[in-house]
Protein backbone atom coordinates (compact mmCIF):
# COMPACT_ATOMS: atom_id res chain seq x y z
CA UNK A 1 0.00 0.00 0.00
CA UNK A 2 1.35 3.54 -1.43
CA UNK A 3 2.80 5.97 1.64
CA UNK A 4 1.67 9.60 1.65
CA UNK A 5 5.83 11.42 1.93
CA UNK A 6 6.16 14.48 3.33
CA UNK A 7 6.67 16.49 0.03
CA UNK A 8 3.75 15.12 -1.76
CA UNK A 9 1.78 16.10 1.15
CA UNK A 10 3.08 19.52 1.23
CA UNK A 11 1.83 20.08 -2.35
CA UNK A 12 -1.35 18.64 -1.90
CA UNK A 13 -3.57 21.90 -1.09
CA UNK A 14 -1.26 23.60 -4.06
CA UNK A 15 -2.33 21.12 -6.43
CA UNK A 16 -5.43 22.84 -7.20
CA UNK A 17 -5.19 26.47 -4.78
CA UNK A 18 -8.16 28.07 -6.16
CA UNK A 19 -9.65 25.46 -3.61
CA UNK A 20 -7.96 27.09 -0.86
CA UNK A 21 -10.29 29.37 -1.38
CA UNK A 22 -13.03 27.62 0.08
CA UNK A 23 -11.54 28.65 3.64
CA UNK A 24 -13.44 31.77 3.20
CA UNK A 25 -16.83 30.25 3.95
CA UNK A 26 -15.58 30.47 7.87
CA UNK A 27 -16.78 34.15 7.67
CA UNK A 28 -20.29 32.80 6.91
CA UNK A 29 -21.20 32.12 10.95
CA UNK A 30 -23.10 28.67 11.47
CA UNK A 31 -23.70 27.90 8.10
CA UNK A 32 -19.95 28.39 6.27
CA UNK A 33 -18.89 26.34 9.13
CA UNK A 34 -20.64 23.49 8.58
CA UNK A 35 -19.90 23.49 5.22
CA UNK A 36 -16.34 23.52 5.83
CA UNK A 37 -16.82 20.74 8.81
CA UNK A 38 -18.78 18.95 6.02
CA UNK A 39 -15.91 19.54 3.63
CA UNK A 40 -13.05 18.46 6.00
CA UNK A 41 -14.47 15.06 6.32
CA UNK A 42 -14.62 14.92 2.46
CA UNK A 43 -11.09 15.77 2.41
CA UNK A 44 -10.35 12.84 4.66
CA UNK A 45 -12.43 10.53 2.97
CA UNK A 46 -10.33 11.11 -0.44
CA UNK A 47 -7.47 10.32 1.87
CA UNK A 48 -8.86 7.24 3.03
CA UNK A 49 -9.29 5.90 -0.52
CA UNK A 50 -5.60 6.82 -1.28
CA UNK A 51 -6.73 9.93 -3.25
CA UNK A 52 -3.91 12.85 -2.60
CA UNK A 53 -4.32 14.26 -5.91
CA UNK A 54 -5.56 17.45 -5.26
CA UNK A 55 -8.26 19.14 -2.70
CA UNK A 56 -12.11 17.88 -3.72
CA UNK A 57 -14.62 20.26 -5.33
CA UNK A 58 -16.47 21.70 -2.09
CA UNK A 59 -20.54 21.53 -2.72
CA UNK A 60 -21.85 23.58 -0.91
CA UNK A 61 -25.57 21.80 0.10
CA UNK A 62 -24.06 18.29 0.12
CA UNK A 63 -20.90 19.51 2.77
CA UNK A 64 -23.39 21.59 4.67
CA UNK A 65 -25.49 18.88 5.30
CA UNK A 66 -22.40 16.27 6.02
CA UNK A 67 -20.95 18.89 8.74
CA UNK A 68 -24.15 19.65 10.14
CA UNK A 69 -25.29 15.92 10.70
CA UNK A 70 -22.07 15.05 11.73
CA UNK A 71 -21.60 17.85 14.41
CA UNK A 72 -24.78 16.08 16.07
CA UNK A 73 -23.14 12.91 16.00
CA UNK A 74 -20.36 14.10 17.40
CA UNK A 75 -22.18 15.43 20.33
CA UNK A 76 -22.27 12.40 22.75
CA UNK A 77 -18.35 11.77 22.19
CA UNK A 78 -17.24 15.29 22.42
CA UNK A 79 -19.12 14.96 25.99
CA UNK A 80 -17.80 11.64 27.24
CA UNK A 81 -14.29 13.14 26.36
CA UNK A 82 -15.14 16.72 28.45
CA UNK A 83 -15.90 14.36 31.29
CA UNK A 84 -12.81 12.31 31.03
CA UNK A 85 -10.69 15.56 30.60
CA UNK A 86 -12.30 16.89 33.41
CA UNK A 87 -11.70 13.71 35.66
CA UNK A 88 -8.12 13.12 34.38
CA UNK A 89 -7.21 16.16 34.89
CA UNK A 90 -8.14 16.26 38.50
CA UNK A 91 -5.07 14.37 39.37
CA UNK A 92 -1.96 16.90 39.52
CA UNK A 93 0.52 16.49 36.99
CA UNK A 94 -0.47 13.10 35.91
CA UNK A 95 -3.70 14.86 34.78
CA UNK A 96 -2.14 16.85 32.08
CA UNK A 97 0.30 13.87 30.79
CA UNK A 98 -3.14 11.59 30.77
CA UNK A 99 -5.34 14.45 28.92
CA UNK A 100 -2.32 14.76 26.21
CA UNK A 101 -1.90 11.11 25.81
CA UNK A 102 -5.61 11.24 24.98
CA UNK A 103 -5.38 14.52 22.74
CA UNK A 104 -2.27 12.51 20.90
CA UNK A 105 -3.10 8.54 21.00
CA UNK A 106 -7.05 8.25 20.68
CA UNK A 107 -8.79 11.29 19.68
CA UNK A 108 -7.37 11.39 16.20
CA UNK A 109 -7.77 8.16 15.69
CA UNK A 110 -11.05 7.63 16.40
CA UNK A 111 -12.02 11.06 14.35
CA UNK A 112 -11.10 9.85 11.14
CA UNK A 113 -12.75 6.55 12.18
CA UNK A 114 -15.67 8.29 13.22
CA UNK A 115 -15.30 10.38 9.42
CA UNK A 116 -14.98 7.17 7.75
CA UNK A 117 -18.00 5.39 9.05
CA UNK A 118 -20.14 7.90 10.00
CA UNK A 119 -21.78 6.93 12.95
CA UNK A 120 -21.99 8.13 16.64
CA UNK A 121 -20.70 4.08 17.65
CA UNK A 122 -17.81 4.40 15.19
CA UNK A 123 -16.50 7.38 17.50
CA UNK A 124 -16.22 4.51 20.40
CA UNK A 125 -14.50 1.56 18.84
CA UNK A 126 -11.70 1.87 21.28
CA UNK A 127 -10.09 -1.72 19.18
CA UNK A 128 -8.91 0.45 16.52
CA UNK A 129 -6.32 1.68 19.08
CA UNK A 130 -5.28 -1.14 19.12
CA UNK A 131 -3.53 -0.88 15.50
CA UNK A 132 -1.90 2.13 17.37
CA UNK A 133 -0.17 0.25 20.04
CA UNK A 134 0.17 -2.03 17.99
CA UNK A 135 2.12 0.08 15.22
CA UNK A 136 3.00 2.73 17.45
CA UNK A 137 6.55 3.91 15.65
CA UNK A 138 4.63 4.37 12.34
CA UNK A 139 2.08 6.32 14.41
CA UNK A 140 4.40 8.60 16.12
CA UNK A 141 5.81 9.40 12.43
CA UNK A 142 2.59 10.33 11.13
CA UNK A 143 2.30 12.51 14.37
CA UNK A 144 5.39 13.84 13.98
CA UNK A 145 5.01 14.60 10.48
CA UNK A 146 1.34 16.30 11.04
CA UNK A 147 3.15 18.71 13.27
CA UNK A 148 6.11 19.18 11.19
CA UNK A 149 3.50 20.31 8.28
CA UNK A 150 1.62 22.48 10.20
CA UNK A 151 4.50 24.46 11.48
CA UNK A 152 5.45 25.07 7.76
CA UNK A 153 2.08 25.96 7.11
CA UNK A 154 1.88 28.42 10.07
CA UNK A 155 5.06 29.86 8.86
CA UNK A 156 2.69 30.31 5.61
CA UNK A 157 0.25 32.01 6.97
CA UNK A 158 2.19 35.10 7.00
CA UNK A 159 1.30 34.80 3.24
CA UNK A 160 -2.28 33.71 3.92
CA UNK A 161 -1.91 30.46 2.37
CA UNK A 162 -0.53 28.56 5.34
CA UNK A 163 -3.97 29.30 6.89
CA UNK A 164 -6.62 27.41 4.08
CA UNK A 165 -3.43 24.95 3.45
CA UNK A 166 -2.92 23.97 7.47
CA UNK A 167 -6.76 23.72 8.09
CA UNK A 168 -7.17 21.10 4.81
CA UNK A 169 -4.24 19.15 5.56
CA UNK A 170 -4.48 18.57 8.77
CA UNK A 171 -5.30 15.06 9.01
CA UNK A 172 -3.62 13.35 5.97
CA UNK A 173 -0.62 11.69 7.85
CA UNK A 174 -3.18 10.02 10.53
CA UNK A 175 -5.67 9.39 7.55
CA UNK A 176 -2.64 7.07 5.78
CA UNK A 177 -2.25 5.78 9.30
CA UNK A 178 -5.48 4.65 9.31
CA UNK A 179 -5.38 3.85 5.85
CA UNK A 180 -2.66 1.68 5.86
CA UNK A 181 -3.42 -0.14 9.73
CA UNK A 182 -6.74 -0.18 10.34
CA UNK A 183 -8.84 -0.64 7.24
C-alpha cells in the first residue's frame, strides 16, 4: 500500500489552490462552518481511498449537510471526552500527561474513524487503538510529520496560504495511518 511522503503532502492543497479558497466560507457564521466541517471530512475521505491528488470540489448543500449531521453525532463523544478531561485532569501532573496522551493517541484516531463510518458508535470503537499500540513507531511518524506540516504551514500564513493549506491538511498523515493499519 502507497505511503503519503512528506513532500507530496506539502503540495497537496497547491495542487489545485483556487480550492484554498473555500476557507473563506468560515466568515459565513453557522452555516460556512458546517460546510467547511462537512468539507473536511470529504477531504479525509479522499485520503482514506488513497486519493492525494488534489483538494475535492467543495458543494456547498451536500458539505453543509455532512458537517451539520455530523456535528450532532459528534455530540455524545465530544461529551464523554469533556468528562474524562475533566476527571483526568483532576489528578496533579499526571492529569495533564493523561489528557495529552488522549489529545495525541485516541482522539485522532477515532475522528477519522468516526469520518470514515459515519456513525456516533464508530467514535467509540476503542479496538482500533489497538492498531496504534500495535504500530506505534509508524504512528508517532505520522504525528510527527502532522506537526512538522503544520508548522510550515503556520510559517505560511504570513502569506495567507498557510492558513486554508494547514486547516485542509491537517489530518492526511493520521488518515494514511489509518489507511494503511486499520482498514
Amino acid at each position: 500500500m502507497e505511503t503519503i511522503y512528506f513532500k507530496p503532502a506539502f503540495k497537496y492543497p497547491f495542487n489545485k489552490a483556487s480550492r484554498l479558497l473555500n476557507i473563506l466560507w468560515i466568515f459565513i457564521p453557522i452555516i460556512g462552518w458546517f460546510a467547511l466541517f462537512g468539507y473536511g471530512i470529504t477531504i479525509v475521505k479522499h485520503f482514506l481511498e488513497n486519493d492525494f491528488k488534489e483538494l475535492p470540489k467543495l458543494r456547498f448543500g451536500k458539505n453543509l449537510k455532512l458537517g451539520f449531521l455530523m456535528f450532532f453525532k459528534s455530540i455524545p463523544f465530544i461529551f464523554v471526552l469533556m468528562i474524562a478531561y475533566l476527571i483526568i485532569g483532576l489528578i496533579p501532573f499526571i492529569g495533564g500527561l493523561g489528557n495529552m496522551f488522549i489529545s495525541i493517541f485516541v482522539v485522532p484516531i477515532l475522528t477519522i474513524n468516526f469520518f470514515k463510518k459515519r456513525t456516533v458508535a464508530s467514535y467509540f470503537e476503542f479496538e482500533k487503538l489497538n492498531a496504534v499500540f500495535n504500530n506505534l513507531g509508524d504512528y508517532v511518524i505520522a504525528v510527527l510529520k502532522s506537526i512538522a506540516l503544520q508548522i510550515i504551514f503556520v510559517l505560511l500564513s504570513i502569506v495567507l496560504v498557510g492558513i486554508p493549506a494547514g486547516a485542509f491538511t491537517k489530518n492526511i498523515f493520521i488518515a494514511d495511518f489509518y489507511r494503511k493499519n486499520i482498514e
